[in-house]
Protein backbone atom coordinates (compact mmCIF):
# COMPACT_ATOMS: atom_id res chain seq x y z
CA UNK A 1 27.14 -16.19 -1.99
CA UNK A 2 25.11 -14.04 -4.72
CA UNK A 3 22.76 -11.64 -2.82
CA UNK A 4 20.23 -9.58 -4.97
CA UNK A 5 19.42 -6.47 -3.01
CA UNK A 6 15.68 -5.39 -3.66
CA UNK A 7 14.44 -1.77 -3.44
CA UNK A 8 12.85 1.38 -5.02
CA UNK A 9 9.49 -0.03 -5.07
CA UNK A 10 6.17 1.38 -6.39
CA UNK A 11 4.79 2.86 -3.24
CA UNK A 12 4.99 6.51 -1.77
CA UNK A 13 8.19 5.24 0.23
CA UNK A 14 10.37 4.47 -3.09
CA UNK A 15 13.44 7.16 -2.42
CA UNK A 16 13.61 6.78 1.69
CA UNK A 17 13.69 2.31 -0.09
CA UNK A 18 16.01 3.58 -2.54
CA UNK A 19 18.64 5.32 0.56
CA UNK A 20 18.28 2.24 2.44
CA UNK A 21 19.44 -0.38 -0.47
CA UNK A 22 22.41 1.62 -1.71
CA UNK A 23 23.68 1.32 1.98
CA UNK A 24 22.74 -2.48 1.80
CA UNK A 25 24.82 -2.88 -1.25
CA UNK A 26 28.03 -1.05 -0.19
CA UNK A 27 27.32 -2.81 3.34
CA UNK A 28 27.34 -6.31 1.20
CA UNK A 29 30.17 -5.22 -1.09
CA UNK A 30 32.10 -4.55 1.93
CA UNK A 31 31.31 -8.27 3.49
CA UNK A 32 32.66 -9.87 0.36
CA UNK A 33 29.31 -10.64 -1.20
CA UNK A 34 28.64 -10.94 -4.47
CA UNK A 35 25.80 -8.77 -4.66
CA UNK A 36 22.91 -7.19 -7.81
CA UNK A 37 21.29 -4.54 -7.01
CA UNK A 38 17.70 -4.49 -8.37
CA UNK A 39 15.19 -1.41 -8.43
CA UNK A 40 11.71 -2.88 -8.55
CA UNK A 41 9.91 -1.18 -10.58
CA UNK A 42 6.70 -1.73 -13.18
CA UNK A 43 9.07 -4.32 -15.33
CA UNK A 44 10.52 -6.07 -12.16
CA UNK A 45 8.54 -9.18 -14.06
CA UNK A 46 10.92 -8.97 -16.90
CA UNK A 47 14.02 -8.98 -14.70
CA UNK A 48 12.83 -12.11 -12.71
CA UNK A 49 15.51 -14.49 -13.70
CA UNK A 50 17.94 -12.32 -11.82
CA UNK A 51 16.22 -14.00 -8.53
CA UNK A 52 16.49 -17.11 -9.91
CA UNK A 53 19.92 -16.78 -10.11
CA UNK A 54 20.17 -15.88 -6.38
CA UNK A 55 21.54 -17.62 -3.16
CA UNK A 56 19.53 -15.23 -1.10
CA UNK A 57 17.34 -11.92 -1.92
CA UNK A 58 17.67 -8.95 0.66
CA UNK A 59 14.61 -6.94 0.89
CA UNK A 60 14.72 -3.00 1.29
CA UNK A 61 11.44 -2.39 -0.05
CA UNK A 62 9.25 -0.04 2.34
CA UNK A 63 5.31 0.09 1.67
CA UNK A 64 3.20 -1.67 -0.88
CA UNK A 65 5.01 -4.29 -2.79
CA UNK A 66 7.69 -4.72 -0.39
CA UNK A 67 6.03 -4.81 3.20
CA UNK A 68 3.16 -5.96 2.46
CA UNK A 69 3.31 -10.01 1.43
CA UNK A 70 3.25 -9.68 -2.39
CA UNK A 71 6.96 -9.71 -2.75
CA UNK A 72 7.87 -12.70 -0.37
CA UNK A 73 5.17 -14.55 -1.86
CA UNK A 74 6.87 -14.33 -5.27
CA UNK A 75 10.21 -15.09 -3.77
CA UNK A 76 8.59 -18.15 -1.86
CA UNK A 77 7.12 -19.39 -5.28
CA UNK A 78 10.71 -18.90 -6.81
CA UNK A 79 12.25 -20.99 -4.21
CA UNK A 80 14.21 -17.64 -2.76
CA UNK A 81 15.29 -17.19 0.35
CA UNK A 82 15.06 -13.84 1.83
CA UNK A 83 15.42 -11.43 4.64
CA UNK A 84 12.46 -10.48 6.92
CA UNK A 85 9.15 -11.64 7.76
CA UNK A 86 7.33 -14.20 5.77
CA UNK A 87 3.66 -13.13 3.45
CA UNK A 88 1.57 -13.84 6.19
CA UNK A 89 3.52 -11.96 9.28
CA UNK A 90 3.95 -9.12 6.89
CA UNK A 91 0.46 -8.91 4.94
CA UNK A 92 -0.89 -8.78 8.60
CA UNK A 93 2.02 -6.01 10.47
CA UNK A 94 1.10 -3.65 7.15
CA UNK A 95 -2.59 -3.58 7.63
CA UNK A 96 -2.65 -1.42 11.08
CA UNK A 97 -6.11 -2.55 12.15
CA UNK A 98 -5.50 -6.41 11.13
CA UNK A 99 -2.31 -5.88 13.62
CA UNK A 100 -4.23 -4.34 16.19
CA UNK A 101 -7.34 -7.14 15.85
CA UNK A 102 -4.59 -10.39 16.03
CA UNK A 103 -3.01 -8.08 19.14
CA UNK A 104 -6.26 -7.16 20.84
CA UNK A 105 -6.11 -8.32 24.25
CA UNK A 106 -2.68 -9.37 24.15
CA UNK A 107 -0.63 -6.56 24.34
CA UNK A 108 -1.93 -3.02 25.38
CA UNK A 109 -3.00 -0.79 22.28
CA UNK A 110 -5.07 2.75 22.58
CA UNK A 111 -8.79 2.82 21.81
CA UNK A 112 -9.91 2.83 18.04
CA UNK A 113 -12.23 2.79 15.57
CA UNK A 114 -12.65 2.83 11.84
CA UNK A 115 -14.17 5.71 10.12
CA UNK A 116 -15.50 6.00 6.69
CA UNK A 117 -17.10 9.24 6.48
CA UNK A 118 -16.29 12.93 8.46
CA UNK A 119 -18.50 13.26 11.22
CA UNK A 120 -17.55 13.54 14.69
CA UNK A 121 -14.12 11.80 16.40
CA UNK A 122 -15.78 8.23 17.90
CA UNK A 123 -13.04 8.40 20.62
CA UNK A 124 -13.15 12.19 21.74
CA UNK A 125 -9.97 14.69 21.69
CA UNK A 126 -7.21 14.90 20.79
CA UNK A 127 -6.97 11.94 18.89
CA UNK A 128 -4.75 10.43 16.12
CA UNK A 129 -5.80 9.73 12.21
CA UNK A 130 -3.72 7.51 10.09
CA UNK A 131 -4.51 5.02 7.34
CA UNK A 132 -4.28 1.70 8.07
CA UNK A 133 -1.61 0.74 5.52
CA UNK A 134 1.26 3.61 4.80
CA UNK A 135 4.59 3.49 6.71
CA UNK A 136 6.62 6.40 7.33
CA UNK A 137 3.99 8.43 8.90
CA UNK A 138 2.65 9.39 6.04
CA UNK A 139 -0.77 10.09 6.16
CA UNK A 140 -0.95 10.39 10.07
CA UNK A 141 -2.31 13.85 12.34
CA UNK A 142 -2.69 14.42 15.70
CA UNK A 143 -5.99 16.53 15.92
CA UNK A 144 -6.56 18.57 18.81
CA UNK A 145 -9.98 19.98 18.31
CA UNK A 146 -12.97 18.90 16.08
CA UNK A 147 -12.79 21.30 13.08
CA UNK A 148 -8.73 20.03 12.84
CA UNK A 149 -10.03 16.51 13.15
CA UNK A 150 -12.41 16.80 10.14
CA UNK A 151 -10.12 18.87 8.02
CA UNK A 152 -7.51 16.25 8.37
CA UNK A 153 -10.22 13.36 7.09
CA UNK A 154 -11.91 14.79 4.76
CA UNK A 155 -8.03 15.56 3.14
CA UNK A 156 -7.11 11.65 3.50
CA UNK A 157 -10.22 10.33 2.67
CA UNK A 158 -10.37 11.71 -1.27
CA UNK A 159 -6.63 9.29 -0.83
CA UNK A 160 -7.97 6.30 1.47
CA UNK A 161 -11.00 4.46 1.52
CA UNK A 162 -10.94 4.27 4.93
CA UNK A 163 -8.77 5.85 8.06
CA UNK A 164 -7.98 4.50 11.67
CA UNK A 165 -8.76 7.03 14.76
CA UNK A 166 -7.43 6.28 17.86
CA UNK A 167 -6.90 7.81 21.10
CA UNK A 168 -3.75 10.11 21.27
CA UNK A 169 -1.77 8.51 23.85
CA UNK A 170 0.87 11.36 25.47
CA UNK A 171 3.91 10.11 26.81
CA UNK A 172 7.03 9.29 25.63
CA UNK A 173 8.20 7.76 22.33
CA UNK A 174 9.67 4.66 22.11
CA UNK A 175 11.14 1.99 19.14
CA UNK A 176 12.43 -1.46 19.99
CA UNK A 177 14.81 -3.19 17.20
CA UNK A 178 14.44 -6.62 17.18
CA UNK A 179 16.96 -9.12 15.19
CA UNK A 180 17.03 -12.46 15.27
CA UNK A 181 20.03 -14.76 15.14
CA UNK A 182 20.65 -18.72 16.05
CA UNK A 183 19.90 -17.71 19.83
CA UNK A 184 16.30 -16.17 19.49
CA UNK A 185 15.32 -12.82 19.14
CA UNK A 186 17.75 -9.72 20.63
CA UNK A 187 16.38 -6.32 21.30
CA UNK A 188 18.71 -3.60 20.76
CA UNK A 189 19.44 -0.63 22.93
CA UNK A 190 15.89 1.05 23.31
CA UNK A 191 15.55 4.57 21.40
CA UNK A 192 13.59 7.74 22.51
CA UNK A 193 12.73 9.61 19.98
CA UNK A 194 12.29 13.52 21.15
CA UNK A 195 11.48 15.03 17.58
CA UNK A 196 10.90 19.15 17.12
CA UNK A 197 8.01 19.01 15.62
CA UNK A 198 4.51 17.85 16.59
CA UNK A 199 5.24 14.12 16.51
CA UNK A 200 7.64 11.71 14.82
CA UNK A 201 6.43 12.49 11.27
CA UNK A 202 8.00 12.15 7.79
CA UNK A 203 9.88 15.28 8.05
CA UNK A 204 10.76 14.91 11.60
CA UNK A 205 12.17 10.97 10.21
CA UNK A 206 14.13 12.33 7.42
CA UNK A 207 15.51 15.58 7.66
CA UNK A 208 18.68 16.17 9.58
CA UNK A 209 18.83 17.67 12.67
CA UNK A 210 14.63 17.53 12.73
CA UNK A 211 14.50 14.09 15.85
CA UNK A 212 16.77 14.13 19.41
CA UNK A 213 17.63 10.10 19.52
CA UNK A 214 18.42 9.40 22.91
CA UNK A 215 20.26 6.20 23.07
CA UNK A 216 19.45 4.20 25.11
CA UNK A 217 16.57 5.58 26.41
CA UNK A 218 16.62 6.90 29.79
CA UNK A 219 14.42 4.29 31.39
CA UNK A 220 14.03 2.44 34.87
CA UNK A 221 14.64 -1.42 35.10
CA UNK A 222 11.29 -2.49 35.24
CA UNK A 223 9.91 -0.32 32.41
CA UNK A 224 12.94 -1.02 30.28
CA UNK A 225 11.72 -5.25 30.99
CA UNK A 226 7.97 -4.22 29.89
CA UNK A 227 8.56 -2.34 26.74
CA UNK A 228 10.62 -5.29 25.95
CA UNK A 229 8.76 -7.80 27.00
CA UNK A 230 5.81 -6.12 25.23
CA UNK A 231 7.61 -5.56 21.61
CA UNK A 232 8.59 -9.05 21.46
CA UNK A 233 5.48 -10.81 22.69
CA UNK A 234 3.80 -8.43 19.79
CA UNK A 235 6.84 -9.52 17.18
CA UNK A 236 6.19 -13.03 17.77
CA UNK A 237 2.26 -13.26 17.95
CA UNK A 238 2.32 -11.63 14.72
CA UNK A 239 4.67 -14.40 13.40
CA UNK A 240 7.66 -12.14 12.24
CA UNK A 241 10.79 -13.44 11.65
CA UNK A 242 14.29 -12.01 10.90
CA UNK A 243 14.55 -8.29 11.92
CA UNK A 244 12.00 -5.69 12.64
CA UNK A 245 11.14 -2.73 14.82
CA UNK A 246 8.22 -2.55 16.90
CA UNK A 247 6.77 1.60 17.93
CA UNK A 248 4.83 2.68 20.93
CA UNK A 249 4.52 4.89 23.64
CA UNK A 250 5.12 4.78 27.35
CA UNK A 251 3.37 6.07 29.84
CA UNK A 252 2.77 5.73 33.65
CA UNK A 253 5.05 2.78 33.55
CA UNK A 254 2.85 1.03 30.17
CA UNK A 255 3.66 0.57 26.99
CA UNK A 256 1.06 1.67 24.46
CA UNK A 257 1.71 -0.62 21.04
CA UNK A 258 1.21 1.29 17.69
CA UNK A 259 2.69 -0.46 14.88
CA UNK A 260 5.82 -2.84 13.76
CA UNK A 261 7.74 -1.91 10.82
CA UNK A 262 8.84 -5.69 9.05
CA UNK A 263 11.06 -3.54 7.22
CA UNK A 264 12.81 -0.89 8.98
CA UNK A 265 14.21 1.84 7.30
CA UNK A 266 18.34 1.49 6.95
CA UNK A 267 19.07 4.90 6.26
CA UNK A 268 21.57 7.05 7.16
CA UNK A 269 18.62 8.74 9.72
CA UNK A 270 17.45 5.64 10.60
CA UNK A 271 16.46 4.03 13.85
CA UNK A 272 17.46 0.39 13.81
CA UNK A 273 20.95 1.34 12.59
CA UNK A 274 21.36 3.68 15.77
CA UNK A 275 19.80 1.19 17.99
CA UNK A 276 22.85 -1.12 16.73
CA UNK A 277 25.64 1.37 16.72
CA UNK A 278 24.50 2.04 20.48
CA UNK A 279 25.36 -1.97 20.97
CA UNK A 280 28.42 -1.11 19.43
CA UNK A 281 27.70 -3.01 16.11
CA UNK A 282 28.47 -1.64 12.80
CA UNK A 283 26.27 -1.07 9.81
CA UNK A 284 27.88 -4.05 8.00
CA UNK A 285 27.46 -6.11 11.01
CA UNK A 286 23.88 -5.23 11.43
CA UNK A 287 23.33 -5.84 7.66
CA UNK A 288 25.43 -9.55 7.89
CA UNK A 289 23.25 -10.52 11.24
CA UNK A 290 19.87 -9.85 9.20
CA UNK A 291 21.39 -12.02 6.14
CA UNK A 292 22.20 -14.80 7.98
CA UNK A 293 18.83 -14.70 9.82
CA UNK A 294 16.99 -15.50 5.88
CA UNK A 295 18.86 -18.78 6.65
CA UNK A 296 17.26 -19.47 10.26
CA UNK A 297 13.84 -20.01 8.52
C-alpha cells in the first residue's frame, strides 16, 4: 500500500506538524509501507499528482490547511482516502465558537462570549481569551484582573479579528484520545495534565520536562464514565471520524468541554501517543490503527 504522509503546513503550527510526520514516516517505514513524505507548502499544487498516485494520504497537518477542511476537501475531490475527520467535522472542531454553538446544550461548556473590541470582560474574572481558530494554545491567557485582561486583547486583536472569552473554569485538566477501529470508537487511558506553568500552554506542550502526565488519571469510577461519556458524545455530534482528542476540565464531579483537536499532535511530547503507550500500544501500532480507520469511512 503507497501512503503519502502530509505535513509542514502553512500555519503557525508547521515545525510541532513537521515532528509529528517524520515519526509517521519512520512509524510507516517500520509497518512495511511504502510511504512519500510530502511537506505542504505554497507549491503543494504543483506536487498534486503525488496524491494521485496514492492508496491512502495520512494527514499530520496541525492548524490552517490541515485541520481545518481545505485539505480533505481536496483529497475528497481527488478521490483520496485519508486519515481523520472529514471537511465538515473538521471545518466545524477548528472554529472554537462553531464547536461550542453545534455543542450548546449538549454537552457542558463554560460561559462565553465574543468580543471585538477591549472594553470590559462580559463574563467577570478571571477569565480565559483565545481565538477561535489556533491550536496549540497559541494565542490563549488566563487573565486574572481587568488591566491583564485588556492587555492580553488589545495584543491579539492587532492578530485576530475577533477573540473568544470565557469563564476560567479551575479544576483539573483532562484529554481523552479517541480512535476508532471496526468496533466503534475506543478511548484511551485518560491523561492529567499537571503542567509548571500557568496552564497547559505552548511551552508547557513542547518543552521537556515543562507538563507532569499522569497516566491514567487518578479518577473515581463514575467520573472516569462521565468524562468519557462526555468526550465521545462531543466526538460524535461533531461528526468526527478516525482519531482525535477531545480537552476539558473536571470539576466537582463535571466535565467542562473546551475543544477537540481532529488532529492530535504525534510528537515525541505528545498526548495521544502517551495515552496509547499507557494501553500498552506502541507508536507504530497507534499509527497502523489510525490508517486502517481512513478505510472504515
Amino acid at each position: 500500500m503507497k501512503v503519502t504522509v502530509l505535513m509542514g503546513g502553512i500555519s503557525r503550527e508547521r515545525e510541532i506538524s513537521l515532528k509529528s510526520g517524520k515519526r509517521v514516516v519512520e512509524a510507516l517505514k517500520k509497518l512495511g509501507y511504502d510511504v512519500i513524505p510530502l511537506d505542504v507548502r505554497e507549491d503543494f499544487f504543483e506536487k498534486i499528482g503525488i496524491l494521485k498516485e496514492s492508496d491512502v494520504a495520512f494527514i499530520a497537518l496541525h492548524g490552517t490547511f490541515g485541520e481545518d477542511g481545505r485539505i480533505q476537501a481536496i483529497l475528497d475531490m481527488l478521490g483520496v482516502k485519508y486519515t481523520g475527520s472529514g471537511v465538515l467535522a473538521s471545518s466545524i472542531c477548528f472554529d472554537k465558537l462553531f464547536t461550542y454553538k453545534v455543542l450548546k446544550g449538549i454537552v457542558p461548556i463554560p460561559e462565553y462570549k465574543i468580543v471585538r473590541e477591549v472594553k470590559e470582560s462580559p463574563v467577570g474574572y478571571p477569565c480565559v481569551i483565545k481565538p477561535r481558530s489556533e491550536g496549540s494554545s497559541i494565542g490563549v491567557h488566563i487573565c486574572g484582573s481587568e488591566e491583564e485582561y485588556k492587555e492580553a486583547l488589545e495584543k491579539e486583536l492587532k492578530i485576530h479579528r475577533e477573540m473568544i472569552v470565557e469563564e476560567y473554569v479551575k479544576g483539573r485538566e483532562l484529554t481523552v484520545s479517541i480512535i476508532e477501529t471496526e468496533k466503534g470508537f475506543e478511548v484511551l487511558p485518560i491523561l492529567e495534565l499537571r503542567p509548571k506553568r500557568k496552564f497547559y500552554d505552548y511551552v508547557a506542550k513542547y518543552t521537556p520536562g515543562m507538563t507532569e502526565f499522569i497516566l491514567p488519571a487518578p479518577l473515581s469510577a463514575e467520573e472516569e464514565r462521565r468524562v468519557k461519556e462526555i468526550a465521545v458524545k462531543a466526538f460524535e455530534e461533531t461528526g468526527c471520524r478516525g482519531f482525535g482528542r477531545v480537552d476539558g476540565i473536571l470539576k466537582d464531579g463535571e466535565f467542562y468541554f473546551l475543544e477537540i483537536n481532529t488532529i492530535p499532535g504525534l510528537t515525541e511530547l505528545s498526548d495521544m501517543p502517551a495515552s496509547a503507550r499507557a494501553k500498552g500500544m506502541s507508536f507504530e501500532e497507534l499509527i497502523d490503527t489510525i490508517l486502517k480507520s481512513a478505510f472504515l469511512k
